[in-house]
N, C-alpha and C. Protein backbone atom coordinates (compact mmCIF):
# COMPACT_ATOMS: atom_id res chain seq x y z
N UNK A 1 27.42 -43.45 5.09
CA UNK A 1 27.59 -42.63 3.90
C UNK A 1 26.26 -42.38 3.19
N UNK A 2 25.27 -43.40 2.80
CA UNK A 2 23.89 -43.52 2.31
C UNK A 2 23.14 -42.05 3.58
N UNK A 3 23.46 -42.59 4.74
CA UNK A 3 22.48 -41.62 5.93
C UNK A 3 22.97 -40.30 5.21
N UNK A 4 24.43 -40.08 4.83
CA UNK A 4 24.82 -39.00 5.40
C UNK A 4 24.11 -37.67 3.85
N UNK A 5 24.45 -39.03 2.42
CA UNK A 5 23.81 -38.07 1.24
C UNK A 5 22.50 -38.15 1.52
N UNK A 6 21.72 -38.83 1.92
CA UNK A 6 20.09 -38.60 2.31
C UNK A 6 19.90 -37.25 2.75
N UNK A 7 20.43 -37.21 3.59
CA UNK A 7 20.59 -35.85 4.78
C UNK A 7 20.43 -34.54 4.38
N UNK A 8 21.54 -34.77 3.47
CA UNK A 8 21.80 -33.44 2.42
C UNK A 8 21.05 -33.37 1.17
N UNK A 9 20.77 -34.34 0.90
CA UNK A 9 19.45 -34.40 -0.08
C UNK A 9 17.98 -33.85 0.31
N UNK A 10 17.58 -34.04 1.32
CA UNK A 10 16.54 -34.18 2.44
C UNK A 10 16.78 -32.08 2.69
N UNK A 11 17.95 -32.14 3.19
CA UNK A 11 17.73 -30.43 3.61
C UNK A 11 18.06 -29.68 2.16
N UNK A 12 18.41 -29.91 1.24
CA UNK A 12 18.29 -29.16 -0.06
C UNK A 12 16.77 -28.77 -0.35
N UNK A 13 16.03 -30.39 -0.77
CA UNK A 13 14.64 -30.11 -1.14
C UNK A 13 14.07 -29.04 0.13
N UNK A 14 14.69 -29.63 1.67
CA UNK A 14 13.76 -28.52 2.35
C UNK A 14 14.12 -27.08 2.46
N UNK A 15 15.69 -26.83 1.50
CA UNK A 15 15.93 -25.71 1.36
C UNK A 15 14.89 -24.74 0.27
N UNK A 16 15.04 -25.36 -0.77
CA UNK A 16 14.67 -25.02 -2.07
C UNK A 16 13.12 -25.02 -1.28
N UNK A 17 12.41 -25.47 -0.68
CA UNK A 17 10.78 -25.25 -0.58
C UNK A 17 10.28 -24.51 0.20
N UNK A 18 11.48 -23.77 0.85
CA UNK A 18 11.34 -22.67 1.57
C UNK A 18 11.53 -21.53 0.96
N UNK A 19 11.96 -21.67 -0.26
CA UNK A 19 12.79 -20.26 -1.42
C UNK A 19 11.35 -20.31 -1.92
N UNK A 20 10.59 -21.25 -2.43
CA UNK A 20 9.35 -21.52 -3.22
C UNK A 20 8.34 -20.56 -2.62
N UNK A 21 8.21 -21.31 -1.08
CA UNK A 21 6.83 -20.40 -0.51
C UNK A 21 7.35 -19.52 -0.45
N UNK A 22 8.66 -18.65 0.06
CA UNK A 22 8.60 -17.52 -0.21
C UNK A 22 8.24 -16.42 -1.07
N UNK A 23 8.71 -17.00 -2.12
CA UNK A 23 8.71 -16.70 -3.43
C UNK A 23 6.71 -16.19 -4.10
N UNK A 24 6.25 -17.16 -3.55
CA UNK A 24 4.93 -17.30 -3.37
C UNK A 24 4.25 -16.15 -2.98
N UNK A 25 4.42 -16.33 -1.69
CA UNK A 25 3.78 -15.34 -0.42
C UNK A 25 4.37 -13.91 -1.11
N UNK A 26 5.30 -13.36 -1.29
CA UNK A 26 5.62 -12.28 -1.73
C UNK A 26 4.94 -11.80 -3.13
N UNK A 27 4.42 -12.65 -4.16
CA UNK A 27 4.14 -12.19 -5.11
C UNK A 27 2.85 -11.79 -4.64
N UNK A 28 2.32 -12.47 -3.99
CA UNK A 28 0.76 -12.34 -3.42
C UNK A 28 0.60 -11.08 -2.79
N UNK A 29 1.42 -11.25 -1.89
CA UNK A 29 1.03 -9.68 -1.66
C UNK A 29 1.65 -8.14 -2.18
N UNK A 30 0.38 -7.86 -2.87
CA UNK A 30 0.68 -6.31 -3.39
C UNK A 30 1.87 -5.28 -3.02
N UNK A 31 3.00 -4.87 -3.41
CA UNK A 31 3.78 -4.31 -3.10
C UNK A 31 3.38 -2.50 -3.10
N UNK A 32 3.47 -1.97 -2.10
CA UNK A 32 2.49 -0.62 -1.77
C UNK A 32 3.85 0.43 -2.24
N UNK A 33 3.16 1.18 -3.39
CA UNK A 33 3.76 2.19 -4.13
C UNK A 33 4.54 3.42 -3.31
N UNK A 34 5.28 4.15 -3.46
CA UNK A 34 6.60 5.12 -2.92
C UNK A 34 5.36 5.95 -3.21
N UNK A 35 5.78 7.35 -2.27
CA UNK A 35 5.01 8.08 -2.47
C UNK A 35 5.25 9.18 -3.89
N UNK A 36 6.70 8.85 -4.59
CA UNK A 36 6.94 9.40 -5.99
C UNK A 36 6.10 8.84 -7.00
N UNK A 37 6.15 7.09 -6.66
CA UNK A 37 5.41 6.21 -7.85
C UNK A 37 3.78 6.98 -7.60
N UNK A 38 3.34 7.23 -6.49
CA UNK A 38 1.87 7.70 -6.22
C UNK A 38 1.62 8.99 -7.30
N UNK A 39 2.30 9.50 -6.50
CA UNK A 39 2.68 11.56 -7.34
C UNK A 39 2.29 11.17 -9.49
N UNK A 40 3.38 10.01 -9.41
CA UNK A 40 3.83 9.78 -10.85
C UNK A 40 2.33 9.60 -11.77
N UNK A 41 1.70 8.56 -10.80
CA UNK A 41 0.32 8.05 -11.33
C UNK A 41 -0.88 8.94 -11.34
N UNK A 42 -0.87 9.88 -9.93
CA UNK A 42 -1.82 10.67 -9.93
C UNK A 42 -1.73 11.85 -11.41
N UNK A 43 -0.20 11.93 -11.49
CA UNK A 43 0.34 13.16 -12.23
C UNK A 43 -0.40 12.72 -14.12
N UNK A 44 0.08 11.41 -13.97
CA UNK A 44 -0.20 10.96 -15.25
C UNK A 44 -1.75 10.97 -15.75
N UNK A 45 -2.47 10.42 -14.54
CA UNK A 45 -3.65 10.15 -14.72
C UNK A 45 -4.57 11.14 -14.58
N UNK A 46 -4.45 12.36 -13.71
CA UNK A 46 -5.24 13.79 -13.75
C UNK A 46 -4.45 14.76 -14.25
N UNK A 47 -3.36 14.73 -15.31
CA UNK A 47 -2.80 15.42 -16.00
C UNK A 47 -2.25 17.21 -14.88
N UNK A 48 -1.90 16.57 -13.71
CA UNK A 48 -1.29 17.65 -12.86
C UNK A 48 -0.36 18.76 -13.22
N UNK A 49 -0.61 19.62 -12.49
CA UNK A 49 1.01 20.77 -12.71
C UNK A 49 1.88 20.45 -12.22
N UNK A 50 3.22 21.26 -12.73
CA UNK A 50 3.96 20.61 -11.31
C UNK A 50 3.99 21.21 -10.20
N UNK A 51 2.54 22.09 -10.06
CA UNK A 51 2.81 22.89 -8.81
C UNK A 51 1.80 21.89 -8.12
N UNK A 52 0.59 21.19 -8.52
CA UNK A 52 -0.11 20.49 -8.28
C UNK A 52 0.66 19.11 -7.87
N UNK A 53 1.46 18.61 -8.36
CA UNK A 53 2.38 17.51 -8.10
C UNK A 53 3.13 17.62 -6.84
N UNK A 54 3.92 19.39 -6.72
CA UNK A 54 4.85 19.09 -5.68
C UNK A 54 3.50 19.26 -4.55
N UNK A 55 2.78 19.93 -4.64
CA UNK A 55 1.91 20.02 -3.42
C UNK A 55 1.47 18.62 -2.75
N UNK A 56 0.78 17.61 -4.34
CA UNK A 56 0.63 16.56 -3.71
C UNK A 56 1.63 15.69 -2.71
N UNK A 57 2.72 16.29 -3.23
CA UNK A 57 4.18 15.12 -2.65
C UNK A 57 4.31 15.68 -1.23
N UNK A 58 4.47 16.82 -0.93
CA UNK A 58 3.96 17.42 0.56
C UNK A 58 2.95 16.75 1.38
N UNK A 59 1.81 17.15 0.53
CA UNK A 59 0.69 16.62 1.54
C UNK A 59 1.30 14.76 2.00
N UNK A 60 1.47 14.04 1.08
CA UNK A 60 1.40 12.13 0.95
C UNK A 60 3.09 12.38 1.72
N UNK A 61 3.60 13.23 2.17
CA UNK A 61 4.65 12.83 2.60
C UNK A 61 4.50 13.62 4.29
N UNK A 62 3.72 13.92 4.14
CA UNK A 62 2.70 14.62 5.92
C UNK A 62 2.18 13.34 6.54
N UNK A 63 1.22 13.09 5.20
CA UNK A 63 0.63 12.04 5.61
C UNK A 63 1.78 10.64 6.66
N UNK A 64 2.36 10.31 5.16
CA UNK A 64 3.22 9.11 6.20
C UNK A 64 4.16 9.32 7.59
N UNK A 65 4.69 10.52 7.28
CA UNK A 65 5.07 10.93 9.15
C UNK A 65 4.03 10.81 9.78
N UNK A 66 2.79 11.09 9.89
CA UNK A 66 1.48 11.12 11.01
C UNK A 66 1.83 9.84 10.83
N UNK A 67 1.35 8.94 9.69
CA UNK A 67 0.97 7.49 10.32
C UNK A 67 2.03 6.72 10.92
N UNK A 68 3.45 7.06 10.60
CA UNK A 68 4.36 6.44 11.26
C UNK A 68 4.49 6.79 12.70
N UNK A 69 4.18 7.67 13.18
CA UNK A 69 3.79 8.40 14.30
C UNK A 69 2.68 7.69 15.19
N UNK A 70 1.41 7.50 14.23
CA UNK A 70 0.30 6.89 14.98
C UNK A 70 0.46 5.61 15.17
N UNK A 71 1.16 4.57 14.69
CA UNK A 71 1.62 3.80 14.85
C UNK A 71 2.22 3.42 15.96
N UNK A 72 3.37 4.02 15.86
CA UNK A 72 4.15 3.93 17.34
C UNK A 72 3.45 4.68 18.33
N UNK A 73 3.17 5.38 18.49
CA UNK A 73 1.95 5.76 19.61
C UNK A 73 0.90 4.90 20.46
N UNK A 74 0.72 3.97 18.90
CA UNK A 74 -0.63 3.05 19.19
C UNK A 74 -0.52 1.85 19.12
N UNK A 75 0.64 1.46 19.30
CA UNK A 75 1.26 -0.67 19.08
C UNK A 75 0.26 -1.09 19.41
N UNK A 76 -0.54 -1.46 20.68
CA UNK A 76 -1.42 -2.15 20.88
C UNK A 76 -2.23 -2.02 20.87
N UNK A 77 -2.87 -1.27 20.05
CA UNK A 77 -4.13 -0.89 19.82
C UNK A 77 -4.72 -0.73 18.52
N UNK A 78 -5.00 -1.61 18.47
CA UNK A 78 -5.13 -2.20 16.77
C UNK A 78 -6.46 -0.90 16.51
N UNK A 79 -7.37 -1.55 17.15
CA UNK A 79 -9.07 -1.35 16.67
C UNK A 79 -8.90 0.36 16.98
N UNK A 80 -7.99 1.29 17.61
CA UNK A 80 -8.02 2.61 17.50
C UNK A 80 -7.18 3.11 16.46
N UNK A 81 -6.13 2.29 16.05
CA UNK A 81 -5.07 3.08 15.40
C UNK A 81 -6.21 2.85 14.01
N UNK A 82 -6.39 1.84 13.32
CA UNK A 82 -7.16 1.92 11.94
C UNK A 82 -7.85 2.85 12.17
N UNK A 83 -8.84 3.38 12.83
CA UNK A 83 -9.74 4.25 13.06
C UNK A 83 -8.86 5.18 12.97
N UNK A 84 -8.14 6.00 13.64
CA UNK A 84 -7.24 6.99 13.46
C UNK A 84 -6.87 7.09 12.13
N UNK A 85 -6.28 6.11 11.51
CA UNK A 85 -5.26 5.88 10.03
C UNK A 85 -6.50 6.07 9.45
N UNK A 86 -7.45 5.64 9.16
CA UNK A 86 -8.53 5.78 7.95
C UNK A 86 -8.80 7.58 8.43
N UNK A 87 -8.97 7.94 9.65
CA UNK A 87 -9.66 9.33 9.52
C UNK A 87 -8.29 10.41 8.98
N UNK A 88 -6.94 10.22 9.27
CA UNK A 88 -6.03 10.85 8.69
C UNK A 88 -6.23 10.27 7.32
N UNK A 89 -6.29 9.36 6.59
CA UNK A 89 -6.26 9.05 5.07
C UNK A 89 -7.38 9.98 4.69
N UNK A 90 -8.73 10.12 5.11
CA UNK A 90 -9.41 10.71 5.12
C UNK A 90 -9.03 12.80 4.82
N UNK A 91 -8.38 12.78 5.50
CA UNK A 91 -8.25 14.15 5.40
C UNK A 91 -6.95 14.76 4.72
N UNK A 92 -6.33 13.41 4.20
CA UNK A 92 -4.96 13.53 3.13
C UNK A 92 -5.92 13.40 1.65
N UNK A 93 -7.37 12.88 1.84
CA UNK A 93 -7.42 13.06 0.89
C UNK A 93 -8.64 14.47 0.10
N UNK A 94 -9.12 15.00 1.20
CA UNK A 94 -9.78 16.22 1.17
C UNK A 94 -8.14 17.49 0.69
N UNK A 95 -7.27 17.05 1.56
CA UNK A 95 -6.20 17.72 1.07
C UNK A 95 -5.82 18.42 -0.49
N UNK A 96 -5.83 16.66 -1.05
CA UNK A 96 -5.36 16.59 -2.16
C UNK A 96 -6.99 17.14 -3.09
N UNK A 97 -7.71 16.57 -2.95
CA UNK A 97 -9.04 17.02 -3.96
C UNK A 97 -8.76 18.50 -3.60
N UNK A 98 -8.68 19.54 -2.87
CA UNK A 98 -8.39 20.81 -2.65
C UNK A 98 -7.17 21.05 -3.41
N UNK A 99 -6.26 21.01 -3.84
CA UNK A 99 -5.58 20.82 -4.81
C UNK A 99 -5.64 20.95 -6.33
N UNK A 100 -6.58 19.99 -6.57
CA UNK A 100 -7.18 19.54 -7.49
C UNK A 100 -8.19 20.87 -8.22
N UNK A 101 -8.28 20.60 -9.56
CA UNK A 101 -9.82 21.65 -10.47
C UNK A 101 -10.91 20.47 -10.27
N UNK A 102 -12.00 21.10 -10.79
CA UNK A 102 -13.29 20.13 -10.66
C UNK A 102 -13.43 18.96 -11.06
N UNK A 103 -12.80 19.05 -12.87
CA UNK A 103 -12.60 17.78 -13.60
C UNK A 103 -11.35 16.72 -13.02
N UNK A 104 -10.33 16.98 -11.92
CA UNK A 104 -9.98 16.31 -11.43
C UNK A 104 -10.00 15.50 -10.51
N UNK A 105 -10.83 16.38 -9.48
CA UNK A 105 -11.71 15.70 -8.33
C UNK A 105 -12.57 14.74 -9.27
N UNK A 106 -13.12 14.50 -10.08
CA UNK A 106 -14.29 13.82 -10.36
C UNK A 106 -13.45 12.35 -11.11
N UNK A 107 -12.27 12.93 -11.67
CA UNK A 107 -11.20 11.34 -11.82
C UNK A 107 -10.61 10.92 -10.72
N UNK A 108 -10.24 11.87 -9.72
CA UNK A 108 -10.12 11.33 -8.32
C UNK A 108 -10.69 10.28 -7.89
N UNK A 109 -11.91 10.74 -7.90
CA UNK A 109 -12.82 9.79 -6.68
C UNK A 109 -13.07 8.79 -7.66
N UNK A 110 -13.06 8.88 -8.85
CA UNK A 110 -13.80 7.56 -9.83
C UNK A 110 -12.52 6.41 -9.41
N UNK A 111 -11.18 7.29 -9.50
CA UNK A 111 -9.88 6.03 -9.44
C UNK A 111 -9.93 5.21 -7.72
N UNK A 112 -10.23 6.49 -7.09
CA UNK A 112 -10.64 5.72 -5.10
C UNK A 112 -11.42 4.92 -5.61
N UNK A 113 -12.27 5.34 -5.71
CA UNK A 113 -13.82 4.29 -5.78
C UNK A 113 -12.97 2.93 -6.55
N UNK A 114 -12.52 2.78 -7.97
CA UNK A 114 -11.92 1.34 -8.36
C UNK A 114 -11.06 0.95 -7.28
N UNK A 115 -9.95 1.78 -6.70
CA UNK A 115 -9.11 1.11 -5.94
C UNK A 115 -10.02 0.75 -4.78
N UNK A 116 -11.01 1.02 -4.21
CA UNK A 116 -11.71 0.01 -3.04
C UNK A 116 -12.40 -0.49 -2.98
N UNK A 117 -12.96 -1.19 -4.59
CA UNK A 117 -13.78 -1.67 -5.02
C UNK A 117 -12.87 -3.40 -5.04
N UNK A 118 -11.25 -2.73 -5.62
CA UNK A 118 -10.14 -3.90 -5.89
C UNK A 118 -10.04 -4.65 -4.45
N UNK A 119 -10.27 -3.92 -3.45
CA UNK A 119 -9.45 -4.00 -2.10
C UNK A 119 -10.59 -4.89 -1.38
N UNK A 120 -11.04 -4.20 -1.30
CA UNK A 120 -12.79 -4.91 -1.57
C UNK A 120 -13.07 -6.47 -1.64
N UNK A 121 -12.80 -6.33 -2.84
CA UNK A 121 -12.88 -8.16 -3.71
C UNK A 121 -12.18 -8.78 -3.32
N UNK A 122 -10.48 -8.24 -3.00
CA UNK A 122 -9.21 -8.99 -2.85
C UNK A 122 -9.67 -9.21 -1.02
N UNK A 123 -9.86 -8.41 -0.46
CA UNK A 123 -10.37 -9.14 1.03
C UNK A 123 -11.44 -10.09 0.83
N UNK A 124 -12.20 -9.68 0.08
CA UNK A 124 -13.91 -11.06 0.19
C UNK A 124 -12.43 -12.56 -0.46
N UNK A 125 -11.86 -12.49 -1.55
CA UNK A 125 -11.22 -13.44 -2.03
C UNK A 125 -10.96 -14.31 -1.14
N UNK A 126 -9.89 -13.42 -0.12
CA UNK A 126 -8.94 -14.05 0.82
C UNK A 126 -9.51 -14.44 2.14
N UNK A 127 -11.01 -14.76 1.97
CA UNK A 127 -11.89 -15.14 3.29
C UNK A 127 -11.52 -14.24 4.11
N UNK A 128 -11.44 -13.56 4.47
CA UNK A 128 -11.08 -12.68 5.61
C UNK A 128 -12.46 -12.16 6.09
C-alpha cells in the first residue's frame, strides 16, 4: 500500500514537471504573428490605406504559399531552402516597400533593421 501511494505520488510530481517545462519552453519561444496581426501592425505603424493594407495582405499571403511550397520541395535540404526563404523574404519585401510612399519605406526599413537587430541578440543570447 506505502509502494503503491509512493508510485502515484512519484508520477504526479513527474506529471506536473512535465506541464512546467512545457509551460517554459513555450513562453520562450516567440509566437510568429498571422499574417492579419502583420497587416494590423504594419497598418498602424506606417499609417496605410486600405488599399495599401489589402495589397500588403496579398503580397504576405503569396509569400507564405511559396514558402510552404519551398519547404516541401526542400525537406532535406536545410542549407538551400534558408537560402531560397531569405531570397523570397527578400523580394516580399521589395514588394511591399513598392507599395509603400517614401516616408514609409524609410519607417519600413528603420522597423526591419530593429526587428534584426532583436533576432540578432536573441540568437547571440541563446549561444547558437
Amino acid at each position: 500500500m506505502v509502494n503503491l501511494k509512493r508510485t502515484i505520488i512519484l508520477g504526479l510530481a513527474l506529471n506536473l514537471s512535465v506541464i512546467i517545462l512545457f509551460s517554459i519552453c513555450a513562453q520562450s519561444q516567440p509566437m510568429r504573428m498571422t499574417i492579419e496581426e502583420r497587416v494590423k501592425v504594419l497598418k498602424d505603424s506606417l499609417n496605410l490605406t486600405e488599399t495599401q493594407s489589402s495589397e500588403i495582405t496579398k503580397i504576405l499571403e503569396d509569400q507564405r504559399k511559396e514558402m510552404m511550397k519551398l519547404r516541401e520541395e526542400n525537406r532535406n535540404k536545410r542549407e538551400a531552402t534558408r537560402k531560397i526563404m531569405e531570397e523570397t523574404s527578400e523580394k516580399t519585401d521589395q514588394k511591399i516597400k513598392a507599395t509603400l510612399n517614401k516616408t514609409q519605406v524609410k519607417k519600413y526599413e528603420e522597423m526591419n533593421k530593429r526587428r534584426r537587430d532583436l533576432m540578432e541578440k536573441r540568437f547571440k543570447e541563446s549561444g547558437k
